[in-house]
Structure formats: structure tokens, C-alpha cells
Protein backbone atom coordinates (compact mmCIF):
# COMPACT_ATOMS: atom_id res chain seq x y z
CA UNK A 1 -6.22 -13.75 2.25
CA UNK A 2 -8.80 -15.42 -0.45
CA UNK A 3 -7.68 -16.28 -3.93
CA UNK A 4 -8.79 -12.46 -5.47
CA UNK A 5 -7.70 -10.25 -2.57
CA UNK A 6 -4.04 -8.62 -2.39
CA UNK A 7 -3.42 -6.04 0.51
CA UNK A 8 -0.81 -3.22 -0.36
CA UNK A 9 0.11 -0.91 2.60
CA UNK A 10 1.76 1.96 1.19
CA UNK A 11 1.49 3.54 -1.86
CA UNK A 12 1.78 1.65 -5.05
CA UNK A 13 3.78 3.22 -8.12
CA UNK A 14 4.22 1.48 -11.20
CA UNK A 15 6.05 2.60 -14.15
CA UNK A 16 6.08 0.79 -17.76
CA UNK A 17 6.74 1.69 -21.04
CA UNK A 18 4.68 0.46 -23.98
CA UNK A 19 4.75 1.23 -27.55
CA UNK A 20 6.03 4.64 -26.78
CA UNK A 21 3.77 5.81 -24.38
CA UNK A 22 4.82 6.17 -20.58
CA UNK A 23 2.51 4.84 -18.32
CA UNK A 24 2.86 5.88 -13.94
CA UNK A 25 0.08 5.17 -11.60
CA UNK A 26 -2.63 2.31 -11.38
CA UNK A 27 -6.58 1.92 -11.26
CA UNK A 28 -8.27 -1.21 -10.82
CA UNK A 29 -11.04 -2.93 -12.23
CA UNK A 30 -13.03 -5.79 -10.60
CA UNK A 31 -13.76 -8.42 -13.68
CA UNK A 32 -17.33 -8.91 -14.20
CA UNK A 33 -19.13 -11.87 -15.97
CA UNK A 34 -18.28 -11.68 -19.69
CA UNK A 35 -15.20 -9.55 -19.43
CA UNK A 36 -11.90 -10.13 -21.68
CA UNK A 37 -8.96 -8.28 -21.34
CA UNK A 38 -9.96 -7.17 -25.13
CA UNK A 39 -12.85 -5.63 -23.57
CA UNK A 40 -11.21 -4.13 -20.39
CA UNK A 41 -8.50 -2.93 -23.03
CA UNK A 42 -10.77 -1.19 -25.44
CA UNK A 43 -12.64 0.65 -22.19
CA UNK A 44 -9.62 1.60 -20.49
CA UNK A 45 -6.39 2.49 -23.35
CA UNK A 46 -9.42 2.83 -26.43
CA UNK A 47 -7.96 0.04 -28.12
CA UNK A 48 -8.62 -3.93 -27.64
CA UNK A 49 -5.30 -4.56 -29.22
CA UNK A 50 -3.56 -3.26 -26.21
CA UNK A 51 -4.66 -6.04 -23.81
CA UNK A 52 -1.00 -7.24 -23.24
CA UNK A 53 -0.38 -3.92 -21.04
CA UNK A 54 -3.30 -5.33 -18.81
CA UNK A 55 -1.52 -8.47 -19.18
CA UNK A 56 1.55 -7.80 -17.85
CA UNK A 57 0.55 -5.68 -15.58
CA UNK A 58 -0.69 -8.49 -13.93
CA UNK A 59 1.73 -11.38 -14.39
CA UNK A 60 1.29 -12.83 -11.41
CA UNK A 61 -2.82 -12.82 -11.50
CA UNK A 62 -3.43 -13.90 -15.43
CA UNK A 63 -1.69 -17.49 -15.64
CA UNK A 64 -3.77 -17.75 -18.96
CA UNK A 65 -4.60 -14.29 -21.11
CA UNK A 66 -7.91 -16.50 -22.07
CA UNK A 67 -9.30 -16.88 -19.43
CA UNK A 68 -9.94 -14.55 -16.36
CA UNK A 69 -12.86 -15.23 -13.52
CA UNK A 70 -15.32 -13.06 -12.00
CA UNK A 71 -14.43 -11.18 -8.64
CA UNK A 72 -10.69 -11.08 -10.10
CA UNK A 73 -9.04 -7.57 -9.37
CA UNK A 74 -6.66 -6.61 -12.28
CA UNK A 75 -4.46 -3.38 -12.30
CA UNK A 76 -4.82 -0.90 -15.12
CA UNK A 77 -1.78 1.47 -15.86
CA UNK A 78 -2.65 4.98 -16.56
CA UNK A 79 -1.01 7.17 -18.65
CA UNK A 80 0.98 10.34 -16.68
CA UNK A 81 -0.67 13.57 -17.98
């Protein structure tokens, strides 16, 4: 298994709690050249300020909130409707 790639059998539920809003379920999104989790952020909750819900989502793939690579596969919590 390379340095980017996870396997999951299964299904995968997460559940988290930020600022009020309840968040089940998970996307993904492949960082491209250029990306910050400000940017993901922004695109994804419509609000840069909200990177640290990418952030912890993925504790064990950002060592560094600075600096992400290329190729890297970050979960992205969605919001239950």
C-alpha cells in the first residue's frame, strides 16, 4: 500500500460535530497542485475558515495543516440533510 492509498472494506460512517452543525457521511477529494485546506474548505463547507473540520478529519494524513502534497486523498464530512 503506497504512501496516499488507504483501502476500507466495508462501509465507512463518520460522525462529528462542529460549531453546531452535525456532520454523517464522507466524500473525498484527491489534492491537486496548489490546493490548501483553505481552498478545499471554502469549495466544500463555503467557508475557508472551516479548514480544521478537513483537518481533523484527517488526523492521521495532515501531520502539518501547511502543507499537504499532490495525489494526497483527504476525507470531507458532509452535512446529514
Amino acid at each position: 500500500m503506497g504512501f496516499y492509498e488507504r483501502s476500507v472494506s466495508g462501509p465507512l460512517l463518520l460522525t462529528m460535530s462542529y460549531s453546531g452543525c452535525d456532520a454523517t457521511g464522507v466524500g473525498t477529494k484527491v489534492v491537486s497542485r496548489g490546493d490548501s485546506l483553505w481552498h478545499i474548505s471554502r469549495i466544500t463547507y463555503g467557508d475557508g475558515t472551516r479548514y480544521a473540520i478537513v483537518c481533523r478529519a484527517n488526523r492521521d494524513r495532515i501531520r502539518d495543516p501547511n502543507l499537504i502534497h499532490p495525489r494526497q486523498i483527504l476525507f470531507l464530512l458532509t452535512k446529514r440533510r
